[in-house]
C-alpha atoms as a PDB file:
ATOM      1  CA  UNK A   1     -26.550 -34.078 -19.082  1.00  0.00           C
ATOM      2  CA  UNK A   2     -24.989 -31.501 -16.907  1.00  0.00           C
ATOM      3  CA  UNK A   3     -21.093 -31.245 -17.293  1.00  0.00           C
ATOM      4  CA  UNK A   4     -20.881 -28.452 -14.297  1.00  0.00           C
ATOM      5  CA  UNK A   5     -18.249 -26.046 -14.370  1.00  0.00           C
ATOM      6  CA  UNK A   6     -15.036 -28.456 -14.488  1.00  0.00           C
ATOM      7  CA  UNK A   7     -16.290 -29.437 -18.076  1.00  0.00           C
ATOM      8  CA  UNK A   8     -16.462 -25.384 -19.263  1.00  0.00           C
ATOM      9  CA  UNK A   9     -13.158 -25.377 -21.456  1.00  0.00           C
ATOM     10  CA  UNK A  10     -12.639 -21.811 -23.061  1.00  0.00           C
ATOM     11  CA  UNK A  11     -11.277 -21.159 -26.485  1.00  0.00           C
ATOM     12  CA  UNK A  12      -8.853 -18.501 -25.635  1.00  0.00           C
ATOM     13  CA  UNK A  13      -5.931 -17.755 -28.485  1.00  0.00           C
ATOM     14  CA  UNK A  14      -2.087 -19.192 -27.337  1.00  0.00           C
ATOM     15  CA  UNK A  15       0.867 -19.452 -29.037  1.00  0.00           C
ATOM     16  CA  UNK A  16       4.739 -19.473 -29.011  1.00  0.00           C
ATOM     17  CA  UNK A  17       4.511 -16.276 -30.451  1.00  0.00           C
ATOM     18  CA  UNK A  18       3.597 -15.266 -26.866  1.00  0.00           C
ATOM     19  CA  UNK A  19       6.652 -16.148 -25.572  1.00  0.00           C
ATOM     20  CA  UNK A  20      10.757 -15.290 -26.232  1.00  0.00           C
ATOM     21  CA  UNK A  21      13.320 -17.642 -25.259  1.00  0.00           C
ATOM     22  CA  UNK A  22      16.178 -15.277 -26.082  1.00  0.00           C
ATOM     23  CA  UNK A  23      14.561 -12.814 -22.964  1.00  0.00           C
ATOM     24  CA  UNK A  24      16.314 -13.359 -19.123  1.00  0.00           C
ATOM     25  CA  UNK A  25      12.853 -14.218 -17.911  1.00  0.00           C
ATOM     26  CA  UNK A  26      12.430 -18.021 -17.603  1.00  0.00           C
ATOM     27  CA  UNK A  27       9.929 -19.350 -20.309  1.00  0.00           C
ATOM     28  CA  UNK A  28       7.808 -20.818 -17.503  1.00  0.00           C
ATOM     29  CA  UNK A  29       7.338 -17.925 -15.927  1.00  0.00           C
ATOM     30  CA  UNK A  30       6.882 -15.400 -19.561  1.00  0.00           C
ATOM     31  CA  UNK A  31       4.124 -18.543 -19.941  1.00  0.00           C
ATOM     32  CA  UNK A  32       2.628 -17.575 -16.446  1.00  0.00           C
ATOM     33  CA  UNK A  33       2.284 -14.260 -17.202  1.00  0.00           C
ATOM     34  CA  UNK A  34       0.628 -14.576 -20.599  1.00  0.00           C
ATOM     35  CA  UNK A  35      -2.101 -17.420 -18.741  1.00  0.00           C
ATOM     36  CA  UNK A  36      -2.338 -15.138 -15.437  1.00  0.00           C
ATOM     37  CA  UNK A  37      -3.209 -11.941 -17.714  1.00  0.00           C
ATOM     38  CA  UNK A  38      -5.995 -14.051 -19.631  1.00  0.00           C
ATOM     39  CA  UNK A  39      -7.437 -14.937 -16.321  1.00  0.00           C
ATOM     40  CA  UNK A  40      -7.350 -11.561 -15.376  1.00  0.00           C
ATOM     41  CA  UNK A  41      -9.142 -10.063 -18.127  1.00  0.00           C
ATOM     42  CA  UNK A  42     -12.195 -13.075 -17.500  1.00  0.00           C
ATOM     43  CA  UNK A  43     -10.865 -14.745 -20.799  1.00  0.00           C
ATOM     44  CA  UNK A  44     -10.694 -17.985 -18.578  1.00  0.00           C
ATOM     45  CA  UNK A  45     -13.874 -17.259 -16.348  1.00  0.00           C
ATOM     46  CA  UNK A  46     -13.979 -18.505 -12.807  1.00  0.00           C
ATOM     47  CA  UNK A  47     -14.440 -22.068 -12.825  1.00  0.00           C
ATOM     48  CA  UNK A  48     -13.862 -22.954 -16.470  1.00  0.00           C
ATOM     49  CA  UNK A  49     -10.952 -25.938 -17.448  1.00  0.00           C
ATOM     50  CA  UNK A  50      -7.579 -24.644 -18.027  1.00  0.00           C
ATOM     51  CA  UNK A  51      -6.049 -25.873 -21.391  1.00  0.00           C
ATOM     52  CA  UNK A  52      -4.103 -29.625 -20.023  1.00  0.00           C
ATOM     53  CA  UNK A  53      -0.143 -29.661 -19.625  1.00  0.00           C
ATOM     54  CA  UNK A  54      -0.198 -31.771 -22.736  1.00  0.00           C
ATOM     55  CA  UNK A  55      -2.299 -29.288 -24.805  1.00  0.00           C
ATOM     56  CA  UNK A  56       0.030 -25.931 -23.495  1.00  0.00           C
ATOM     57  CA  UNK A  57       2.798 -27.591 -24.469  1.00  0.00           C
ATOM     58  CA  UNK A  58       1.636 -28.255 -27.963  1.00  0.00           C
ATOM     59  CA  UNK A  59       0.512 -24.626 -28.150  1.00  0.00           C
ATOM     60  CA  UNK A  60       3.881 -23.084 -26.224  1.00  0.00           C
ATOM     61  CA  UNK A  61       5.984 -25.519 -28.029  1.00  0.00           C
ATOM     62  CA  UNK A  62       7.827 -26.071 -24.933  1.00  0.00           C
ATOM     63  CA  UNK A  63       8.683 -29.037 -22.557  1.00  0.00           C
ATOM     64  CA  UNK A  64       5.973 -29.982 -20.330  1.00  0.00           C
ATOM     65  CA  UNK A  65       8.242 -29.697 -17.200  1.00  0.00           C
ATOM     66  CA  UNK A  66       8.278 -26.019 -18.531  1.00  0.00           C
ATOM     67  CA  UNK A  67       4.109 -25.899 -18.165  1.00  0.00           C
ATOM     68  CA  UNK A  68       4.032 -28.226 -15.392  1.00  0.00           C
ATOM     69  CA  UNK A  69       6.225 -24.854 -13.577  1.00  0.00           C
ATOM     70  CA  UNK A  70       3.870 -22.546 -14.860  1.00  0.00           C
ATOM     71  CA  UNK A  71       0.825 -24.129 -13.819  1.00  0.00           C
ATOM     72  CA  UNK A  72       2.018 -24.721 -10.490  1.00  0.00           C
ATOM     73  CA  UNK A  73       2.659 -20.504 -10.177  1.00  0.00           C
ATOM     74  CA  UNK A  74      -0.781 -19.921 -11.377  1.00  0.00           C
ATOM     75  CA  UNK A  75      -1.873 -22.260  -8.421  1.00  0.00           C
ATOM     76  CA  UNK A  76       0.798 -21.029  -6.024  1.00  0.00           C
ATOM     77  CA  UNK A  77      -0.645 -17.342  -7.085  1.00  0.00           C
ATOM     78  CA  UNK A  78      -4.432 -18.295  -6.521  1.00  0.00           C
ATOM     79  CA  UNK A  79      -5.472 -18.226  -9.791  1.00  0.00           C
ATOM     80  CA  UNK A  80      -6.454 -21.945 -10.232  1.00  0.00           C
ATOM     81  CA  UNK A  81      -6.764 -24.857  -8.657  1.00  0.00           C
ATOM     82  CA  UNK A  82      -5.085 -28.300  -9.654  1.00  0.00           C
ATOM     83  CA  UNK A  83      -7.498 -31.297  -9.003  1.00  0.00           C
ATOM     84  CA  UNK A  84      -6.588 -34.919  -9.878  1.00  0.00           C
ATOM     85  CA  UNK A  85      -9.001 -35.962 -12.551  1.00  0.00           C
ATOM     86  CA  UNK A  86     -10.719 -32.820 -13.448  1.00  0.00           C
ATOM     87  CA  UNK A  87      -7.909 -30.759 -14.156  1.00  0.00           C
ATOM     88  CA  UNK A  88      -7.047 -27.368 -13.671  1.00  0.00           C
ATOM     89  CA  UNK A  89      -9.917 -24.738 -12.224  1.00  0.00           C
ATOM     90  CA  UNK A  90      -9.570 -21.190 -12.161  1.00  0.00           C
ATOM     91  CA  UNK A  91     -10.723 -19.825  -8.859  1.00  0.00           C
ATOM     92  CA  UNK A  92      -9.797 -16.025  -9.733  1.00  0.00           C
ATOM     93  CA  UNK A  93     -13.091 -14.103  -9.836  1.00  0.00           C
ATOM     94  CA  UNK A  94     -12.377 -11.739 -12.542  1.00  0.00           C
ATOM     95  CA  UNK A  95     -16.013 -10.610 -12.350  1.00  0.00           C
ATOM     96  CA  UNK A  96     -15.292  -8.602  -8.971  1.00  0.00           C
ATOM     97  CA  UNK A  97     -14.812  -4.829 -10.239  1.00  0.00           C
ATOM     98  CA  UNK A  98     -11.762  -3.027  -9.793  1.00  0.00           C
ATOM     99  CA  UNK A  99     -12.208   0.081  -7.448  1.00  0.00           C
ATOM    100  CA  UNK A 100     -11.213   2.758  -9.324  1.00  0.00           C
ATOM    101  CA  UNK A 101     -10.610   6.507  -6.691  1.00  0.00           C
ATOM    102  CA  UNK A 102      -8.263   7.942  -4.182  1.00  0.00           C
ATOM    103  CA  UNK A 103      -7.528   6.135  -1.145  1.00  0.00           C
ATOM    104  CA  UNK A 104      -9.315   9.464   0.720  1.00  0.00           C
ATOM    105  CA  UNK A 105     -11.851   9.033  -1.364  1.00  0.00           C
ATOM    106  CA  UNK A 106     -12.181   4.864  -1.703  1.00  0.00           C
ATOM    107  CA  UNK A 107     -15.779   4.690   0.083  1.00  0.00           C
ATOM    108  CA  UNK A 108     -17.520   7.145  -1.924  1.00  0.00           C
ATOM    109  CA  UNK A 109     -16.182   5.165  -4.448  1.00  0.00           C
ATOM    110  CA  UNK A 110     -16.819   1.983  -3.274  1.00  0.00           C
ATOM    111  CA  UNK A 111     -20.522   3.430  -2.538  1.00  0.00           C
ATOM    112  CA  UNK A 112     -21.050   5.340  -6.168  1.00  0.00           C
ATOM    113  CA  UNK A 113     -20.677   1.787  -7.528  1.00  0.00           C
ATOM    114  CA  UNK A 114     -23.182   0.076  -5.140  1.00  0.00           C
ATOM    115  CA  UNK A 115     -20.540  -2.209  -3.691  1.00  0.00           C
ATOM    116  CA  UNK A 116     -20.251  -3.567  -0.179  1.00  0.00           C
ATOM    117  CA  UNK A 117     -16.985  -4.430   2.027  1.00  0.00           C
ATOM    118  CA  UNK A 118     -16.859  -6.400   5.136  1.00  0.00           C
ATOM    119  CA  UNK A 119     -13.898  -6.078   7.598  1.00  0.00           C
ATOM    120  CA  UNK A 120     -12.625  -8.938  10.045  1.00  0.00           C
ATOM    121  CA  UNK A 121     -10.680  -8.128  12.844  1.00  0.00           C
ATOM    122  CA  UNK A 122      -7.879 -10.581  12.822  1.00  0.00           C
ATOM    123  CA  UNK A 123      -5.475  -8.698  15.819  1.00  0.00           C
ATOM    124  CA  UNK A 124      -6.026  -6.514  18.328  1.00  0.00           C
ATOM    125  CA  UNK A 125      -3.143  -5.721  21.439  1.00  0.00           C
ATOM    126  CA  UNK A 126      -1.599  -3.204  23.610  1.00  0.00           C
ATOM    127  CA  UNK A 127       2.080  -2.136  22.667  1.00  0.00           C
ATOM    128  CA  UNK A 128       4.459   0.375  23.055  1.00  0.00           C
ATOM    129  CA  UNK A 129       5.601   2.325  20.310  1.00  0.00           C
ATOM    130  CA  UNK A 130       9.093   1.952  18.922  1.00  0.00           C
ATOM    131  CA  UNK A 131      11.495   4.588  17.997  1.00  0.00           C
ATOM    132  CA  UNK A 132      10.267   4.341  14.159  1.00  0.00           C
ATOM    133  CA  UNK A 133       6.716   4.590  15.289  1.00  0.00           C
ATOM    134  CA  UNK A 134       6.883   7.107  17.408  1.00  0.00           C
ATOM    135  CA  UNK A 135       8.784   9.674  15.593  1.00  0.00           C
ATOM    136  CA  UNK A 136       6.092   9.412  12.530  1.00  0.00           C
ATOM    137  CA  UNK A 137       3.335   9.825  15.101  1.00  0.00           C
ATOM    138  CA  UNK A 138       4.942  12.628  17.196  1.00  0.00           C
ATOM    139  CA  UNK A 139       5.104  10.470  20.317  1.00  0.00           C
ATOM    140  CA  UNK A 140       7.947   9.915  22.917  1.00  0.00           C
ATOM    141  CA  UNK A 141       9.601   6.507  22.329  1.00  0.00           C
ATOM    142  CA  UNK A 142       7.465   3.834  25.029  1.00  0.00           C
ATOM    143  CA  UNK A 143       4.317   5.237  24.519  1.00  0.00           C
ATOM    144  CA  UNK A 144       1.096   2.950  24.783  1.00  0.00           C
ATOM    145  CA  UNK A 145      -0.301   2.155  21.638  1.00  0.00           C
ATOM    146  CA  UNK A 146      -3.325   0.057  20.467  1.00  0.00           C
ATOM    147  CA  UNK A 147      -2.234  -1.889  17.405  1.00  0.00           C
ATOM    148  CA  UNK A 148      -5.037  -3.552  15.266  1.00  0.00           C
ATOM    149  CA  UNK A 149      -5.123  -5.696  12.249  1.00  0.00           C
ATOM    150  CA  UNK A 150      -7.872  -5.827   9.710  1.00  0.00           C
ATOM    151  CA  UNK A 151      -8.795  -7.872   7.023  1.00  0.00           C
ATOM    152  CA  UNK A 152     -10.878  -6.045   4.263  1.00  0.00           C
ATOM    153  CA  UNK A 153     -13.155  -7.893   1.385  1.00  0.00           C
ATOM    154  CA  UNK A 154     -14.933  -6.711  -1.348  1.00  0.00           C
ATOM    155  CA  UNK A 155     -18.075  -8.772  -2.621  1.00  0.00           C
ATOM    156  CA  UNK A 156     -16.733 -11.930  -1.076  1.00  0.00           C
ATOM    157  CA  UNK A 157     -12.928 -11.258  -1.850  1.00  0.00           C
ATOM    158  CA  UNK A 158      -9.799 -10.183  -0.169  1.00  0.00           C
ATOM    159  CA  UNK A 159      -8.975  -6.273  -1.130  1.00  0.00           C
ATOM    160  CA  UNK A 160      -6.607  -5.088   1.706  1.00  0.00           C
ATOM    161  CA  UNK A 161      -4.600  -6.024   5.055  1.00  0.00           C
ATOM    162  CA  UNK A 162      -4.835  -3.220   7.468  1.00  0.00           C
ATOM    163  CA  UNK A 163      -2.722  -2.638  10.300  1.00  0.00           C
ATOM    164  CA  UNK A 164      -3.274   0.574  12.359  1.00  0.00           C
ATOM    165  CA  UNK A 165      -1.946   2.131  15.162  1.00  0.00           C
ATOM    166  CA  UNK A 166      -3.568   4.955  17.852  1.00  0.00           C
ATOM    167  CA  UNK A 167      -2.553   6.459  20.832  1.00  0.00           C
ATOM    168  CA  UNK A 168      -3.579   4.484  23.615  1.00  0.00           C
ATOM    169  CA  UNK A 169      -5.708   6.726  25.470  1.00  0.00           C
ATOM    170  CA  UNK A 170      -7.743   7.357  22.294  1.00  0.00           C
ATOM    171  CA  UNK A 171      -8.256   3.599  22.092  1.00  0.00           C
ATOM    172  CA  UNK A 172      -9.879   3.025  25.476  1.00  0.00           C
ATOM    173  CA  UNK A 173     -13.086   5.164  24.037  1.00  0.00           C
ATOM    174  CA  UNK A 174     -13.684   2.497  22.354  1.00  0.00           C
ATOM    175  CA  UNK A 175     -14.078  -1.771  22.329  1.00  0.00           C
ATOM    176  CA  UNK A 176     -12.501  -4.292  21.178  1.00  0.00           C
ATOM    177  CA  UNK A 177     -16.112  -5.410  19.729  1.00  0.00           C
ATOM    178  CA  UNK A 178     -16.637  -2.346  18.495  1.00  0.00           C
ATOM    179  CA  UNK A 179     -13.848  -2.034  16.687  1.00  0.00           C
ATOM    180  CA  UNK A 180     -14.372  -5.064  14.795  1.00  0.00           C
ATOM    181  CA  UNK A 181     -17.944  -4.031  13.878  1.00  0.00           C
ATOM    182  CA  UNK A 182     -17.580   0.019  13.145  1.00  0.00           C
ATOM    183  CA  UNK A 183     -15.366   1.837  11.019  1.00  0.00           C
ATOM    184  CA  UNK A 184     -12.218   3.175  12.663  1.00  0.00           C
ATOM    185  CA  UNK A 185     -12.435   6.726  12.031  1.00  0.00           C
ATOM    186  CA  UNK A 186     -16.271   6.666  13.310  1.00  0.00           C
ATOM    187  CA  UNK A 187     -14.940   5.744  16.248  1.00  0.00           C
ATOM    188  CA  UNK A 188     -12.530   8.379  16.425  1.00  0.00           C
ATOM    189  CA  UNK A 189     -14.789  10.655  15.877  1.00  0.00           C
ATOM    190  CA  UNK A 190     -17.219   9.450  18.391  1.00  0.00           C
ATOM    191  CA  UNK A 191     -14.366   9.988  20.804  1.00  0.00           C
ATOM    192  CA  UNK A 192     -13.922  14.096  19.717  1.00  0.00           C
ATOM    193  CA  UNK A 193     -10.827  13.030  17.771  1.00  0.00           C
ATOM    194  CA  UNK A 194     -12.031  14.321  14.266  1.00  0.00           C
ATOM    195  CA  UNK A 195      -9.045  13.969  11.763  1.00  0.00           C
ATOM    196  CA  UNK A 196      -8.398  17.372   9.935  1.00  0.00           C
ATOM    197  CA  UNK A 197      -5.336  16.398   7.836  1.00  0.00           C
ATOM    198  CA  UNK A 198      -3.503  13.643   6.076  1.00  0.00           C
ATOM    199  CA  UNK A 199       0.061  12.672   5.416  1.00  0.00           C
ATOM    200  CA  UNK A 200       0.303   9.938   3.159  1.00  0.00           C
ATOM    201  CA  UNK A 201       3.150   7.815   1.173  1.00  0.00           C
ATOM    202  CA  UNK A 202       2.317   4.932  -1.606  1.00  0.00           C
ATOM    203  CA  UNK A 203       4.633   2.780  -2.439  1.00  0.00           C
ATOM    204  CA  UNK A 204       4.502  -0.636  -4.677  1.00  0.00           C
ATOM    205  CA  UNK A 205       6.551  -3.342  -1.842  1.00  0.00           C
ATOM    206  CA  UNK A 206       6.698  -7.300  -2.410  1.00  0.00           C
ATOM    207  CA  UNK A 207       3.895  -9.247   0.180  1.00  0.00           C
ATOM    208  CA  UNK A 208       5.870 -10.296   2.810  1.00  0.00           C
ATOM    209  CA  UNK A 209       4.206 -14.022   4.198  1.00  0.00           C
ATOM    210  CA  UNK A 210       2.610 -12.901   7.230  1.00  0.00           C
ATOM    211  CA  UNK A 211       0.520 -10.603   4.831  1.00  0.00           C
ATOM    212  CA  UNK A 212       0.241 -12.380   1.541  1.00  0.00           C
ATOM    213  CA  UNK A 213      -1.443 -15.199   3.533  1.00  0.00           C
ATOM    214  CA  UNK A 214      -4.424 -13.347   4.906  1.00  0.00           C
ATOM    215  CA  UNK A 215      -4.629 -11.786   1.380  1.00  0.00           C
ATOM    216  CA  UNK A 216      -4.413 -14.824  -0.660  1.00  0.00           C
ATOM    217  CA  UNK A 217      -1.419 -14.155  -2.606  1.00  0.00           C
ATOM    218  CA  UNK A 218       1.824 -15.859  -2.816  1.00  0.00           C
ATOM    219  CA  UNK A 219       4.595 -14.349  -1.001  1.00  0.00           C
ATOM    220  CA  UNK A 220       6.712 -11.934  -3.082  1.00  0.00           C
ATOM    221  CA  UNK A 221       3.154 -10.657  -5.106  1.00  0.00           C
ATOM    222  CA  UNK A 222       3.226  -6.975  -5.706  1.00  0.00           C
ATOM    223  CA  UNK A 223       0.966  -4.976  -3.667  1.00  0.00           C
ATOM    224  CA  UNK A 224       0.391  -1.186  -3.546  1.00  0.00           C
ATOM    225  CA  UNK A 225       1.051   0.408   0.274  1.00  0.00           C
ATOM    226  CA  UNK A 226      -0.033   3.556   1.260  1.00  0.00           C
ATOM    227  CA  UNK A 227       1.048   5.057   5.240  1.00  0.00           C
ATOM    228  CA  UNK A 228      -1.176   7.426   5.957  1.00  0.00           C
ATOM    229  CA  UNK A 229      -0.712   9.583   9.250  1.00  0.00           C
ATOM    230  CA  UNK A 230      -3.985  11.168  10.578  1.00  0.00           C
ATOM    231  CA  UNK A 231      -3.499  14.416  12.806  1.00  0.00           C
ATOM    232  CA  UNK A 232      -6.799  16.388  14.520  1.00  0.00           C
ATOM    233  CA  UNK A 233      -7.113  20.499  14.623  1.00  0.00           C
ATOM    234  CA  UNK A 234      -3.696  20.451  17.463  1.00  0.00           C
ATOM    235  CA  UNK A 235      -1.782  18.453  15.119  1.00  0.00           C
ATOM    236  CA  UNK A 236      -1.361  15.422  17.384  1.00  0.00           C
ATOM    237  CA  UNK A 237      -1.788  11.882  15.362  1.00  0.00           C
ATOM    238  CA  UNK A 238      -4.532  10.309  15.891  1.00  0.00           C
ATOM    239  CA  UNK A 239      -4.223   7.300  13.392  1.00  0.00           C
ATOM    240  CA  UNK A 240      -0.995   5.355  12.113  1.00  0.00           C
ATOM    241  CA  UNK A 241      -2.369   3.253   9.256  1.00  0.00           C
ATOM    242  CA  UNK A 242      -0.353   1.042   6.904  1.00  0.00           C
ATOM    243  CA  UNK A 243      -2.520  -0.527   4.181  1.00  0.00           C
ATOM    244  CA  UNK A 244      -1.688  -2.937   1.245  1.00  0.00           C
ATOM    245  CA  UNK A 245      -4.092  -3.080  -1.564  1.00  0.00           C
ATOM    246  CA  UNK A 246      -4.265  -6.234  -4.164  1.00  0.00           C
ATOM    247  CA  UNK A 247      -3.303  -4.209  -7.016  1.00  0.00           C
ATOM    248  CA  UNK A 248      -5.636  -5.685  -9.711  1.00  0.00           C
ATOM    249  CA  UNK A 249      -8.297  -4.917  -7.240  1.00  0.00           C
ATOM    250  CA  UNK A 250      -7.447  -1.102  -6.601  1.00  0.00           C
ATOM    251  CA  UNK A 251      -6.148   1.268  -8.924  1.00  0.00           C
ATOM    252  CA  UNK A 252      -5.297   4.979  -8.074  1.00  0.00           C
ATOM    253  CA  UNK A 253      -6.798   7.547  -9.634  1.00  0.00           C
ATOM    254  CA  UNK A 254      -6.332  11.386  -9.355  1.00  0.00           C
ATOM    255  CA  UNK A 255      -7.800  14.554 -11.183  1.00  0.00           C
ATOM    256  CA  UNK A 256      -5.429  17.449 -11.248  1.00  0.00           C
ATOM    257  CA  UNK A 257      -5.682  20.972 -12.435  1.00  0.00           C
ATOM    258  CA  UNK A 258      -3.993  24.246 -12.059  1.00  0.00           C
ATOM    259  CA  UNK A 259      -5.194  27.640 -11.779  1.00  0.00           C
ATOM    260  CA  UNK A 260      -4.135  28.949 -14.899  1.00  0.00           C
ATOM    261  CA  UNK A 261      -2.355  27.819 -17.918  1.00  0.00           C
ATOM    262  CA  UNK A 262       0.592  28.975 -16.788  1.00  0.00           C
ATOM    263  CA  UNK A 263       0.604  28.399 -13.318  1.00  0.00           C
ATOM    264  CA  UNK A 264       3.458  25.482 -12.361  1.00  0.00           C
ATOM    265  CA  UNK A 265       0.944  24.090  -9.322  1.00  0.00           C
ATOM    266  CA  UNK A 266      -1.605  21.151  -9.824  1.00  0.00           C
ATOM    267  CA  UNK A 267      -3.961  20.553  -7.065  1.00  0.00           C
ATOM    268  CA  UNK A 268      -6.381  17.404  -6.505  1.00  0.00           C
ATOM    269  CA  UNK A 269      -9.934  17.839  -8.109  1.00  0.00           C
ATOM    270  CA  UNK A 270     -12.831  15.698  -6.952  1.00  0.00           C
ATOM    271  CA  UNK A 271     -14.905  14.034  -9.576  1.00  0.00           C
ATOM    272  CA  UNK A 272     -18.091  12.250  -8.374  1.00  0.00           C
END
């Protein structure tokens, strides 16, 4: 008899030792994190049967109204889904590798580990820059801008929300079709605009709806932003681009060294 994947029910360890009512964090939500970090780490693989309210709150030694909140984050996060008569599924793929590199460095990453990404173009429109805008881009306040938005996945799941901003006579080398289909900086490129330097901040912000949607996250998930301002050999800005990054799909990772021991500078090494 085949029981499919709704009947896979994992033995995974749980107990109210996991948990600490005298803590400020709500007990449903301290029971969310300990049930979203299993998933994480594949102990509950994609598909298999959460544990039943009843059952956590035998093994929490809690009230079931405390699971019942708990369960519902875990769907409200994307981690499961709650189906009348077969229980609760996890849907998070834990299988999908983490990218570990620099964000200058993310497709020879993403390449040295023989993975794939696909990009959908979800907004594309002529604007004029603001005052913030145009005083991180060097540009006079009213200047035409093309603003794009891009959806990145990796192996059939959402990685990052891109939103990117270039000078609007730079845009009109290229399409709109072939900016869904080619990599922005080819096109660039292709246009004599070859970026020569970087400026770049990272920051860890809360998703904010408009982005957690596309991304699949709950609004008020942590995500990891980097701005990154892209200037050619004149020092005019080529590329505006704000990115947010799933964090337990990305982490950042650096090399540093110095010249000598005693040397107070540490620059950036590449490691491939």
């Amino acid at each position: 008899m085949n029981t499919g994947p709704s009947q896979k029910k994992p033995k995974v360890k749980l107990g109210p030792e996991m948990i600490d009512e005298t803590l400020p964090t709500p007990l449903y939500h301290q029971i969310f994190l300990v049930l979203r970090d299993r998933i994480r780490a594949g102990d509950f693989p994609t598909g298999s049967v959460m544990p039943g309210e009843q059952e956590l709150t035998g093994l929490f030694k809690v009230s079931r109204i405390t699971v019942k909140r708990a369960m519902n984050e875990l769907a409200a996060h994307g981690f499961v889904t709650r189906h009348r008569g077969r229980g609760t599924v996890v849907a998070y793929n834990a299988a999908v590798p983490v990218v570990y590199g620099r964000f200058d460095t993310l497709f020879d990453a993403l390449k040295r580990m023989g993975l794939e990404t696909k990009v959908a173009l979800l907004e594309v429109s002529d604007i004029k820059a603001d005052a913030t805008l145009a005083a991180e881009m060097s540009l006079e306040e009213g200047e035409p801008v093309q603003r794009a938005v891009r959806l990145r996945s990796l192996e059939g799941d959402t990685f990052s929300y891109l939103l990117t901003h270039v000078p609007g006579d730079i845009a009109k080398s290229y399409t709109r079709d072939e900016l869904a289909r080619e990599p922005l900086l080819s096109l660039l490129e292709r246009s004599g605009k070859v970026a020569t330097e970087a400026e770049q901040t990272i920051t860890a912000v809360a998703a904010e709806p408009h982005i957690a949607a596309p991304l699949k996250v709950s609004p008020g998930s942590p995500l990891l932003r980097i701005v990154r301002i892209m200037r050619d050999k004149t020092g005019r800005a080529v590329q505006h681009i704000t990115a947010y990054y799933r964090p337990e799909r990305f982490s950042y990772h650096m090399h540093l060294q110095r010249d000598s021991e005693n040397g107070p500078a540490w620059t950036p090494v590449d490691r491939k």
